[in-house]
N, C-alpha and C. Protein backbone atom coordinates (compact mmCIF):
# COMPACT_ATOMS: atom_id res chain seq x y z
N UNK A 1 109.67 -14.28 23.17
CA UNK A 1 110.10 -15.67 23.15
C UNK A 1 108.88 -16.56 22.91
N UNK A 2 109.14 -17.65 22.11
CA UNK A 2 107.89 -18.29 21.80
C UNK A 2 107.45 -19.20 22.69
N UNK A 3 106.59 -20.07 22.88
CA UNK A 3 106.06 -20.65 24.25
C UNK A 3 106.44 -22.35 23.95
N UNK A 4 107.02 -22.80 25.14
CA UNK A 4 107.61 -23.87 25.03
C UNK A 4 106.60 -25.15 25.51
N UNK A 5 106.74 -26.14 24.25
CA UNK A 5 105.46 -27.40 24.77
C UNK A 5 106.63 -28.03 25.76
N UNK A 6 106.12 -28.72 26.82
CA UNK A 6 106.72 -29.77 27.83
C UNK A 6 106.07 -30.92 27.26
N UNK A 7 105.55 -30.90 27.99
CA UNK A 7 104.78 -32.66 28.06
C UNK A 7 103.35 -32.61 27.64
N UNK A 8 103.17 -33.93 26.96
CA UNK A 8 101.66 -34.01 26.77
C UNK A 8 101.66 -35.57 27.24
N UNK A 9 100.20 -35.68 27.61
CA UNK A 9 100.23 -37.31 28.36
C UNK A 9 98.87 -37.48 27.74
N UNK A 10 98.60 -38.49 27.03
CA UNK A 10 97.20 -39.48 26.47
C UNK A 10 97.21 -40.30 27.52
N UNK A 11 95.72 -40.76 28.36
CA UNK A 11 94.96 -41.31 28.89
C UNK A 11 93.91 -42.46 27.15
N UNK A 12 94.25 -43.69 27.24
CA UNK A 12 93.97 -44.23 26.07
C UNK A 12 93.29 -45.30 26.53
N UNK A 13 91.89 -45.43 25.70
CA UNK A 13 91.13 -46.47 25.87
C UNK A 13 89.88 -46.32 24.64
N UNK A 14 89.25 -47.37 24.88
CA UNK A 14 87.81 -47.44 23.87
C UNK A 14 86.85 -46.65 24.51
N UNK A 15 86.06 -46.56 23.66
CA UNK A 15 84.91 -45.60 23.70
C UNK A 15 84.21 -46.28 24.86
N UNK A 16 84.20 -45.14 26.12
CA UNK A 16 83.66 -44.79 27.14
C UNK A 16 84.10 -46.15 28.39
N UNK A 17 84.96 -46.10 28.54
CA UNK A 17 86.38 -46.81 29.24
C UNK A 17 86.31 -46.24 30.80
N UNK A 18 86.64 -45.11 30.38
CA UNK A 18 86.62 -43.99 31.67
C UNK A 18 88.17 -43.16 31.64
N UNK A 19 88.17 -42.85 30.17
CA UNK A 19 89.46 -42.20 29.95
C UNK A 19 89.28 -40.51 30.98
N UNK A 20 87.85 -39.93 30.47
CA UNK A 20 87.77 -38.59 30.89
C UNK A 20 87.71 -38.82 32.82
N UNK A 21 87.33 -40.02 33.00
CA UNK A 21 87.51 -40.51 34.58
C UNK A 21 88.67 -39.99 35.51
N UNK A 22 89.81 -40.87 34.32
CA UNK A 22 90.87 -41.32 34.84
C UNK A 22 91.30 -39.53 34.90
N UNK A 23 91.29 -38.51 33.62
CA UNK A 23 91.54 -37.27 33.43
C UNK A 23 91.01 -36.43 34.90
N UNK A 24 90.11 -36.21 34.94
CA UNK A 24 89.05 -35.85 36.19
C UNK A 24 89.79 -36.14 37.50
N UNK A 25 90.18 -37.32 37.92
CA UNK A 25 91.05 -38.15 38.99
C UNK A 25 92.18 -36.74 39.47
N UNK A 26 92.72 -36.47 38.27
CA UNK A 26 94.58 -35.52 38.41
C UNK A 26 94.13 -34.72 39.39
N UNK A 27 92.79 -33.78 39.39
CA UNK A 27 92.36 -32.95 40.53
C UNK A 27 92.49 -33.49 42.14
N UNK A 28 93.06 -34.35 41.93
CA UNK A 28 93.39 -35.04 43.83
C UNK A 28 94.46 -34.40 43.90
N UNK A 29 95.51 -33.66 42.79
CA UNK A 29 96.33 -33.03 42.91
C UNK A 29 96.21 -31.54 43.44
N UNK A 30 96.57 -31.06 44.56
CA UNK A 30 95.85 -29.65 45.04
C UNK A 30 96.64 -28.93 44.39
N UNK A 31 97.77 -28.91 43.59
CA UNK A 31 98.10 -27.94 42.93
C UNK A 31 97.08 -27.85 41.42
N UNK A 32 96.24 -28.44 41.20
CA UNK A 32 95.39 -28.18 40.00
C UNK A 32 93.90 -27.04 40.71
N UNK A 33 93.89 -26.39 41.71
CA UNK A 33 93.20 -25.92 42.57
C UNK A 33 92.12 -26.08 43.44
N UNK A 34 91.78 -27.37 43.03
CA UNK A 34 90.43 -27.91 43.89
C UNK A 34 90.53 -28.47 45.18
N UNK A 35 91.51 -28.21 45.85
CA UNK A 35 91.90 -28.91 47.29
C UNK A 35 91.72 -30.42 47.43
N UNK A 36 92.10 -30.56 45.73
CA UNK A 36 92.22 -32.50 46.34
C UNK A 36 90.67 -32.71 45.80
N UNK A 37 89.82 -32.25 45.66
CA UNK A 37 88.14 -32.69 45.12
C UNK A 37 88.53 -32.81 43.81
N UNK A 38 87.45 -33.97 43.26
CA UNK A 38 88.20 -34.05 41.78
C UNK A 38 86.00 -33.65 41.40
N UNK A 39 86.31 -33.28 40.22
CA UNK A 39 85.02 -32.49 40.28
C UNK A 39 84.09 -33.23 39.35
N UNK A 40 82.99 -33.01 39.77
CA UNK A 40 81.86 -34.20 39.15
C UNK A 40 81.08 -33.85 37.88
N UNK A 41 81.06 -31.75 37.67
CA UNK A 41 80.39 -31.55 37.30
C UNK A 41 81.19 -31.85 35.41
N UNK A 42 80.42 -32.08 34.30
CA UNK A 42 80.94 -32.64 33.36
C UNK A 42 81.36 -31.59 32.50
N UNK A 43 80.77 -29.80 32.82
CA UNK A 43 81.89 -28.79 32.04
C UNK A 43 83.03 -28.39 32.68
N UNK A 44 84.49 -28.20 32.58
CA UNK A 44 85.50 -28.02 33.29
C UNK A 44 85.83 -26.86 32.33
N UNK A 45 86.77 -25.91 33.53
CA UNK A 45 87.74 -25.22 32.09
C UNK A 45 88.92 -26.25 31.86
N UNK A 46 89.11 -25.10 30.62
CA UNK A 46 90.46 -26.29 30.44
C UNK A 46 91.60 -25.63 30.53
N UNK A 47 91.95 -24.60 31.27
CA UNK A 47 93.41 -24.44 31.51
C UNK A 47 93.76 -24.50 33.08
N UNK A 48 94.78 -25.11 33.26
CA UNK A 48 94.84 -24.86 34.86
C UNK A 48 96.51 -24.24 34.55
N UNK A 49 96.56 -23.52 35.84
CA UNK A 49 98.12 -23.14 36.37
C UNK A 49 98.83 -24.27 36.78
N UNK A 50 100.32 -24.42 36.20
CA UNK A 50 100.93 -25.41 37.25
C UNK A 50 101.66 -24.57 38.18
N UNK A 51 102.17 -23.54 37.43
CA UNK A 51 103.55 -22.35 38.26
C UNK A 51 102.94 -21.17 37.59
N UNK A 52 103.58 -20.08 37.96
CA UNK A 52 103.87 -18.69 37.30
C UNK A 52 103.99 -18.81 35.67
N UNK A 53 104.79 -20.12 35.23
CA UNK A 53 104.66 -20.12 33.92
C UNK A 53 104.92 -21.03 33.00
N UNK A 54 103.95 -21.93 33.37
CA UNK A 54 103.49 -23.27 33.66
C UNK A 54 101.82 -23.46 33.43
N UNK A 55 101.66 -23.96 32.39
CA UNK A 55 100.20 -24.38 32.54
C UNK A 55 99.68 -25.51 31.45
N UNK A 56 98.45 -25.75 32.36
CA UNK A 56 97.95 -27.45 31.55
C UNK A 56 96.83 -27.13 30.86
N UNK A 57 96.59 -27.62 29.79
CA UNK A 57 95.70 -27.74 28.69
C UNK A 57 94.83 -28.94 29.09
N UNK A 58 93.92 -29.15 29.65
CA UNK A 58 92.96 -30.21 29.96
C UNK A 58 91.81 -30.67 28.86
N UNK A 59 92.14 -31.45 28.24
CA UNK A 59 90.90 -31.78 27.23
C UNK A 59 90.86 -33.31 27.49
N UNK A 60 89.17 -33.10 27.95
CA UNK A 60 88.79 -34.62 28.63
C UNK A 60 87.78 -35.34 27.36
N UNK A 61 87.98 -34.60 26.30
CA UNK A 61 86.92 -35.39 25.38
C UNK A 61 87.98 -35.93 24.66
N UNK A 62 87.75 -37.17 23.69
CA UNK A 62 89.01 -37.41 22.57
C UNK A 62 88.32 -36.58 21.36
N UNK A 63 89.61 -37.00 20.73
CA UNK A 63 89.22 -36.17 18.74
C UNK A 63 88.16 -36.88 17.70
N UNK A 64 88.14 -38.43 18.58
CA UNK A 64 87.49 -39.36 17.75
C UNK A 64 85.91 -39.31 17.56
N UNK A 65 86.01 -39.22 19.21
CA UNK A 65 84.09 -38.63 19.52
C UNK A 65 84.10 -37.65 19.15
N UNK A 66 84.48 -36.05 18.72
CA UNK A 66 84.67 -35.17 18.35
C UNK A 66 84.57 -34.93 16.93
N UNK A 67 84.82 -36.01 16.04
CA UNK A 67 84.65 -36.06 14.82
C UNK A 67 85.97 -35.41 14.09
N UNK A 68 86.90 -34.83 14.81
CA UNK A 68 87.59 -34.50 14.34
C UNK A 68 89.18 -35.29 13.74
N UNK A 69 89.72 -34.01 12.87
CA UNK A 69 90.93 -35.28 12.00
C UNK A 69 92.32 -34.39 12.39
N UNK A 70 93.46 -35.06 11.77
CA UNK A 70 94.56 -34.14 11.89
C UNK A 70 95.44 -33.59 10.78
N UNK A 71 94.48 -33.25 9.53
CA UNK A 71 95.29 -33.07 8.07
C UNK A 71 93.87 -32.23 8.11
N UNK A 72 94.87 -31.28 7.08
CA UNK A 72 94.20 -30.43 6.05
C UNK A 72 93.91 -29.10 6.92
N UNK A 73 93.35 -27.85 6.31
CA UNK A 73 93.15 -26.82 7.06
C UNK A 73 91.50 -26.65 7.93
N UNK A 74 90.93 -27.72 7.92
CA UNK A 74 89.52 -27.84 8.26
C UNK A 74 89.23 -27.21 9.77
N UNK A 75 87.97 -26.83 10.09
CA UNK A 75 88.15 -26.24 11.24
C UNK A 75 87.80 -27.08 12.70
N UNK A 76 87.81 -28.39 11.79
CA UNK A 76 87.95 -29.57 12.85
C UNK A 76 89.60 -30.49 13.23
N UNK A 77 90.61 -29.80 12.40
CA UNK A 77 91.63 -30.32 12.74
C UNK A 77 92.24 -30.22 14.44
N UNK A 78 92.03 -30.86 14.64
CA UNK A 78 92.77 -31.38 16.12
C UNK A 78 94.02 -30.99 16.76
N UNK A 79 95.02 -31.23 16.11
CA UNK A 79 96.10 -30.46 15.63
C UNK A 79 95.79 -28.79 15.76
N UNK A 80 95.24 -28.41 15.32
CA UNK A 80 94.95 -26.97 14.92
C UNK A 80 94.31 -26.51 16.15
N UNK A 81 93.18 -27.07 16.72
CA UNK A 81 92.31 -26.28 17.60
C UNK A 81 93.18 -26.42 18.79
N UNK A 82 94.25 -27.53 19.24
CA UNK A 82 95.06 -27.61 20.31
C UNK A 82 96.00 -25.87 20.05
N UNK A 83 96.65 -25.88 19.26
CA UNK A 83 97.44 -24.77 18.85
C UNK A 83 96.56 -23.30 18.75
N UNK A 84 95.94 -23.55 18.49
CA UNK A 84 94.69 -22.42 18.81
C UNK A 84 94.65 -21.88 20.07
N UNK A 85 94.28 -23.09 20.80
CA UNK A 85 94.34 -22.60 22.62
C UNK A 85 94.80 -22.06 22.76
N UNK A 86 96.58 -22.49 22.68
CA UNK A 86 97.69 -22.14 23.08
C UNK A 86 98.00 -20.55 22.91
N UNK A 87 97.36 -20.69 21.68
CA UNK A 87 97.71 -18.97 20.90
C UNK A 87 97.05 -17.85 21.38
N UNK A 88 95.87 -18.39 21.30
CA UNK A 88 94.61 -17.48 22.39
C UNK A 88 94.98 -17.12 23.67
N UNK A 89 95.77 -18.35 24.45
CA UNK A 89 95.50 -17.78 25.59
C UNK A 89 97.86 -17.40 25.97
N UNK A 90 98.06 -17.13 25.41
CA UNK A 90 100.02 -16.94 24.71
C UNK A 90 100.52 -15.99 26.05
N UNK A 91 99.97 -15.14 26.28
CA UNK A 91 100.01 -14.78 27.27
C UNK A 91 99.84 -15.23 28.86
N UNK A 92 99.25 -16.00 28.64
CA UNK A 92 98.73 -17.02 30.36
C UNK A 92 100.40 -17.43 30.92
N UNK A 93 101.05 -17.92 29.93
CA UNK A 93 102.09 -19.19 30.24
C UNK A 93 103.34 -19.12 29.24
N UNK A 94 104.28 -18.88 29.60
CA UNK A 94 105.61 -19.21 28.57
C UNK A 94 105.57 -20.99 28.39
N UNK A 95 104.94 -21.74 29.13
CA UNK A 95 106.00 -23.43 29.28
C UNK A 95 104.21 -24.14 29.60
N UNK A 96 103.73 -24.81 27.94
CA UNK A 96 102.86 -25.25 27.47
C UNK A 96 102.76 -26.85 28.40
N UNK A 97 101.52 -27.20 28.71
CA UNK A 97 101.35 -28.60 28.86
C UNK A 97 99.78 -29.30 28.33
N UNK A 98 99.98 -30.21 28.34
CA UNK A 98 98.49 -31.26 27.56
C UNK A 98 97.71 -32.19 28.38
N UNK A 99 96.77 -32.44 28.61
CA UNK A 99 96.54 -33.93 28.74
C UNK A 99 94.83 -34.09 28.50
N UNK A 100 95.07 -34.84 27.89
CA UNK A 100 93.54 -35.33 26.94
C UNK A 100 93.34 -36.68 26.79
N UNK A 101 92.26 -37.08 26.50
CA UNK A 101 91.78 -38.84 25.81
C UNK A 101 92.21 -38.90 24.59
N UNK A 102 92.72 -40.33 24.54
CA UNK A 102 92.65 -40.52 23.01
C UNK A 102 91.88 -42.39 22.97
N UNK A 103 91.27 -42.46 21.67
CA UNK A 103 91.39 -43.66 21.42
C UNK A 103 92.13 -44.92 21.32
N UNK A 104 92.09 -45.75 21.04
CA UNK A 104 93.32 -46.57 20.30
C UNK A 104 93.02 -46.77 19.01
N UNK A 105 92.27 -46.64 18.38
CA UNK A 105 92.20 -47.47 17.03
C UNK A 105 91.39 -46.20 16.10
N UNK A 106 91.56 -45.90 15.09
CA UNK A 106 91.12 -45.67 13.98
C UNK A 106 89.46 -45.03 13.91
N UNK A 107 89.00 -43.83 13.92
CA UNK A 107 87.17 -43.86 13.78
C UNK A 107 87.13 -42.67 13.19
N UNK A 108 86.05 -42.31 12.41
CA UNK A 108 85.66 -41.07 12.07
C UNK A 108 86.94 -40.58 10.59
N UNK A 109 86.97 -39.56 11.47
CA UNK A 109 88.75 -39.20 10.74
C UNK A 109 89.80 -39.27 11.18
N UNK A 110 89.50 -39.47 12.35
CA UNK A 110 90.63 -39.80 13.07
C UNK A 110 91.36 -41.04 13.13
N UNK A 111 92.94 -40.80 12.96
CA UNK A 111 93.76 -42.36 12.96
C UNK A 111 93.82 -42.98 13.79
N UNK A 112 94.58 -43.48 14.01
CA UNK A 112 94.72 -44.72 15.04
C UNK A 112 95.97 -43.86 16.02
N UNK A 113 95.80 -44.45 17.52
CA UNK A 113 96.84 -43.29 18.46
C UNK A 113 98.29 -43.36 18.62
N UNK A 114 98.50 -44.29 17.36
CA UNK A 114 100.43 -44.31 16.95
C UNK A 114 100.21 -43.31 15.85
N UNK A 115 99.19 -43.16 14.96
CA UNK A 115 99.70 -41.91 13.92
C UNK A 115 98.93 -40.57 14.54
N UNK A 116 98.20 -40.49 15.22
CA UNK A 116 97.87 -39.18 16.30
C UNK A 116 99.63 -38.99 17.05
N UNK A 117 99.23 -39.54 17.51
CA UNK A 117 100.86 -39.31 18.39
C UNK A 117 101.57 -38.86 17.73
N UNK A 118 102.00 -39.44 16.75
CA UNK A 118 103.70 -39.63 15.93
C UNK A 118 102.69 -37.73 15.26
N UNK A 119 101.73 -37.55 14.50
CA UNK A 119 101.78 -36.11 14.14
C UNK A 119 101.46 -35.24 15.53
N UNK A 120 101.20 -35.58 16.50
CA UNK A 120 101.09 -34.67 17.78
C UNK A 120 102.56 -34.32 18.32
N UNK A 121 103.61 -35.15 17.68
CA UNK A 121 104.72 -34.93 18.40
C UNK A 121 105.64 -34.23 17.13
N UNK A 122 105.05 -34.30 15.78
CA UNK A 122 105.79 -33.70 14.71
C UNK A 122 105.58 -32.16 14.69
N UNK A 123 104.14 -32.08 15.03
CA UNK A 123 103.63 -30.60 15.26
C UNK A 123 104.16 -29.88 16.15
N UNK A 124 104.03 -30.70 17.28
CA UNK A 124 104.09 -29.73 18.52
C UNK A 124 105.77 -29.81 19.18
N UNK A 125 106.28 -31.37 18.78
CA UNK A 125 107.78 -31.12 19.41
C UNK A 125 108.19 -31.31 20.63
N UNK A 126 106.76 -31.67 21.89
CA UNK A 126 106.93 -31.79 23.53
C UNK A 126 108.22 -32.37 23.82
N UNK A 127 108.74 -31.99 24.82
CA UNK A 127 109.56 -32.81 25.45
C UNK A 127 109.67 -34.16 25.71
N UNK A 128 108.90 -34.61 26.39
CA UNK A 128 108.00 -35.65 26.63
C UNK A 128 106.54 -36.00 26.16
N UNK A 129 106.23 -37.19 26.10
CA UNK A 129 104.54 -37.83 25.90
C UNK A 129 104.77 -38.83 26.06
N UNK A 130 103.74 -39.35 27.41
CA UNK A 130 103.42 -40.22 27.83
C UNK A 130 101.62 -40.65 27.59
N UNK A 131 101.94 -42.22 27.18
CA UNK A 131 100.26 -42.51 27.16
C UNK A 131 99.94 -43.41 28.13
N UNK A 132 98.76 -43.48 28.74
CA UNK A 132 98.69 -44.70 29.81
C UNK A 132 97.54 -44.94 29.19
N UNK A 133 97.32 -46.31 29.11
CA UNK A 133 96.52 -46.99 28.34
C UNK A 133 95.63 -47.75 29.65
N UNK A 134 94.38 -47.75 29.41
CA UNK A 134 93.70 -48.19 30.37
C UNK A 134 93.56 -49.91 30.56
N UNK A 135 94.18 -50.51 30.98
CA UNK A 135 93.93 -52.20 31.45
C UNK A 135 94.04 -52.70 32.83
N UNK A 136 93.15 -53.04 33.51
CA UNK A 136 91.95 -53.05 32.95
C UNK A 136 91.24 -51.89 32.65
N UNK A 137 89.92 -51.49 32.04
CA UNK A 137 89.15 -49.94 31.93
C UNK A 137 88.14 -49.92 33.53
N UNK A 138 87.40 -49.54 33.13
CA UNK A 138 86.16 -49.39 34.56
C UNK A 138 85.34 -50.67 34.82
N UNK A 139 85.57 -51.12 33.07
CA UNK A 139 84.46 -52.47 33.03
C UNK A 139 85.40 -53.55 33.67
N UNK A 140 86.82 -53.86 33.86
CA UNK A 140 87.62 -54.78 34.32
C UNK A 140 87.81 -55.33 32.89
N UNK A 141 87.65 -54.65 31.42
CA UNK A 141 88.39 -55.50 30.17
C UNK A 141 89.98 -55.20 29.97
N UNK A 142 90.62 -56.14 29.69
CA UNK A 142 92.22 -55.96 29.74
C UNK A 142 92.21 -55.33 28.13
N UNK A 143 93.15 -54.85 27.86
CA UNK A 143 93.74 -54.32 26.30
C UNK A 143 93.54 -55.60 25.42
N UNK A 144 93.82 -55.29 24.18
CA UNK A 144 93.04 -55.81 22.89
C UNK A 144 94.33 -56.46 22.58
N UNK A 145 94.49 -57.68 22.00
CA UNK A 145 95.56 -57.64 21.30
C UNK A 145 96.41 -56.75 20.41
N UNK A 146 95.24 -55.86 19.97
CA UNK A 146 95.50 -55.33 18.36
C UNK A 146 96.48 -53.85 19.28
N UNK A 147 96.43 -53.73 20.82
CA UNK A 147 96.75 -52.82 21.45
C UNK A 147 98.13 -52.75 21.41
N UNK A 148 98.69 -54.06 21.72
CA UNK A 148 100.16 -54.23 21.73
C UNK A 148 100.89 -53.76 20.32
N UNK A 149 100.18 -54.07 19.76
CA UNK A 149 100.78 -53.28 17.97
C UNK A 149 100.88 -51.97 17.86
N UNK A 150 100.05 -51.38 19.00
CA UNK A 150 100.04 -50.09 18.26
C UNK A 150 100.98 -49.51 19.52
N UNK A 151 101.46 -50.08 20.44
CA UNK A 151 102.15 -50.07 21.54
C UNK A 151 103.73 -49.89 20.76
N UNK A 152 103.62 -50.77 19.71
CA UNK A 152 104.99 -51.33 19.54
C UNK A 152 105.20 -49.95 17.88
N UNK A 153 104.59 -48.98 17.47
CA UNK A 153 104.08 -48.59 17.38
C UNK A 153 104.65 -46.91 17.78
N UNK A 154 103.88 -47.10 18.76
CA UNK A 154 104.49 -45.45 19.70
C UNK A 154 106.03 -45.55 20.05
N UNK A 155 106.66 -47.14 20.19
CA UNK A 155 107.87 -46.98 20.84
C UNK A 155 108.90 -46.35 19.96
N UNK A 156 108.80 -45.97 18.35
CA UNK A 156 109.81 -45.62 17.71
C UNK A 156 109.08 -43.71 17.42
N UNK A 157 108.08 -43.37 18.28
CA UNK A 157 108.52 -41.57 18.48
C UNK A 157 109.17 -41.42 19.42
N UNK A 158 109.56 -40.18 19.00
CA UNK A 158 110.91 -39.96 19.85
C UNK A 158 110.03 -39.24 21.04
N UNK A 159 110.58 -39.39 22.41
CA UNK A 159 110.00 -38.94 23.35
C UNK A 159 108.73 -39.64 24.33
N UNK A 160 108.35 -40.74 23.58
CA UNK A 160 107.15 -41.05 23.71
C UNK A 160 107.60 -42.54 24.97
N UNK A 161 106.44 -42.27 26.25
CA UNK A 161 106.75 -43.67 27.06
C UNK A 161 105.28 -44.12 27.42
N UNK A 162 105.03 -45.13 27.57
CA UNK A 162 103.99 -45.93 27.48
C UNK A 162 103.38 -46.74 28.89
N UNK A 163 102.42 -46.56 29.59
CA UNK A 163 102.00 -47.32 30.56
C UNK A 163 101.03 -47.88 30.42
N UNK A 164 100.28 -48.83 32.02
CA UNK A 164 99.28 -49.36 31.62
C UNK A 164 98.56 -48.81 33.22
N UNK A 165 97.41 -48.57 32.86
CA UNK A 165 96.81 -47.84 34.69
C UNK A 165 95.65 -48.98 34.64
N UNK A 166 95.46 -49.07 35.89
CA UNK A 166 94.15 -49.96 36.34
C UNK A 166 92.92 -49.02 36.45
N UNK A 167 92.13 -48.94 35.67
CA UNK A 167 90.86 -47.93 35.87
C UNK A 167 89.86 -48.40 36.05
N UNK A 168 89.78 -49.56 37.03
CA UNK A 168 88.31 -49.99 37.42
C UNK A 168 88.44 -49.04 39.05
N UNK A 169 89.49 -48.55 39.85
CA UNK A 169 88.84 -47.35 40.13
C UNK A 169 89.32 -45.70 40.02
N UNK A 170 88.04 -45.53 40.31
CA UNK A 170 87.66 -43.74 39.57
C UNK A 170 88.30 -42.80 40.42
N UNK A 171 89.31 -43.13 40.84
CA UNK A 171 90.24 -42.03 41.54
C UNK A 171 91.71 -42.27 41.84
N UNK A 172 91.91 -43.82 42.10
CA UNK A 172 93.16 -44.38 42.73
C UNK A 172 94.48 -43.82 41.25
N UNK A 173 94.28 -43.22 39.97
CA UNK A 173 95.67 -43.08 39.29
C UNK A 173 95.56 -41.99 39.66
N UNK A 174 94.87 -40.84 39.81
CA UNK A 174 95.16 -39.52 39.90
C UNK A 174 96.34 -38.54 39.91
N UNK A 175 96.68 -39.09 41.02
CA UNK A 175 98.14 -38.81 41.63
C UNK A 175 99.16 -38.86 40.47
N UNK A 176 99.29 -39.93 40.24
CA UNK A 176 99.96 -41.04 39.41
C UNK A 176 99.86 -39.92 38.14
N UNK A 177 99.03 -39.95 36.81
CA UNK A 177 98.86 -38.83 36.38
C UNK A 177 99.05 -37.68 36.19
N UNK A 178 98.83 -36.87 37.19
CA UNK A 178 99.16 -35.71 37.88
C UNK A 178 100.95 -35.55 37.90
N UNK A 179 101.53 -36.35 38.86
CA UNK A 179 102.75 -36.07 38.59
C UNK A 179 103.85 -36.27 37.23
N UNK A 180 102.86 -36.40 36.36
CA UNK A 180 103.67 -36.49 35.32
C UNK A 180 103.90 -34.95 34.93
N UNK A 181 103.02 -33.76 35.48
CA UNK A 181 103.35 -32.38 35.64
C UNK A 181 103.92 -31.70 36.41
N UNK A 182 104.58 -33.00 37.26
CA UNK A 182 105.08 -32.36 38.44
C UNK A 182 106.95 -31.95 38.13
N UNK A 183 107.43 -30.75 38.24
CA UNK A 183 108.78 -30.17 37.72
C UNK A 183 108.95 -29.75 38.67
N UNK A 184 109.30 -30.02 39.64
CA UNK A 184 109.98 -29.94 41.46
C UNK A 184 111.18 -30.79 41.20
């Protein structure tokens, strides 16, 4: 049987916001294994268990700083190296999950995080995707105007729901986050 995506959730902000922060935070969740410590050191793995067959894909860097795009067969496609994981590790988990940074706007090769999305959800098909967009970020800046567009934007993929988290502090969404993996 082939392995089923659930949910993927974007943590979304500008370059160095405290998206991988807010990511880092979910570990207050003791089912991610750290007894509630959310961990400081800046290499993590990236798969955690949620259940028996159940597991999360943790990628705290975005695609944008990464240099990477989501077309073509390149061995920086984004798209591709997510599905890669999955394949590599096919055995770990029947019932796939995500959660990574994304930008909002356009850099490198990478698009802007309504056409990331809209092909993250053509590819992969999740059940759900949720993005929480950081306003304020760590610095206390609220979202961009140009944010609400691309807001308005995500609302016509299918599946896709949209928040806004307060990330001036470095632990209080965690939870919040976190239970978006929660299937109890």
């Amino acid at each position: 049987m082939d392995p089923v995506f659930e949910r993927a959730l974007f943590v979304v902000g500008e370059q160095n916001s405290g998206k991988s922060v807010q990511l880092r935070s979910m570990f207050r969740d003791f089912r991610l294994g750290r007894d509630g410590v959310v961990p400081k050191n800046v290499n993590l793995p990236d798969l955690y268990r949620l259940s028996n067959e159940r597991v999360l894909y943790l990628r705290l860097s975005s695609p944008h700083e990464k240099g990477e795009c989501i077309s073509g067969e390149s061995h920086a496609n984004y798209l591709h190296k997510t599905h890669d994981k999955f394949a590599k590790a096919s055995s770990y988990a029947r019932r796939w999950n995500f959660a990574g940074a994304l930008q909002p706007h356009a850099q490198n090769q990478m698009p802007d995080a309504a056409e990331t999305v809209k092909a993250f959800a053509e590819y992969f098909r999740p059940e759900r995707i949720r993005l929480a967009f950081l306003s304020p970020d760590r610095e206390g800046k609220h979202l961009q105007p140009s944010h609400i567009e691309l807001v308005d934007r995500l609302h016509v993929v299918k599946s896709v729901e949209v928040c806004w988290i307060d990330a001036r502090d470095r632990e209080s969404n965690g939870l919040y986050l976190a239970d978006f993996f929660d299937f109890s």
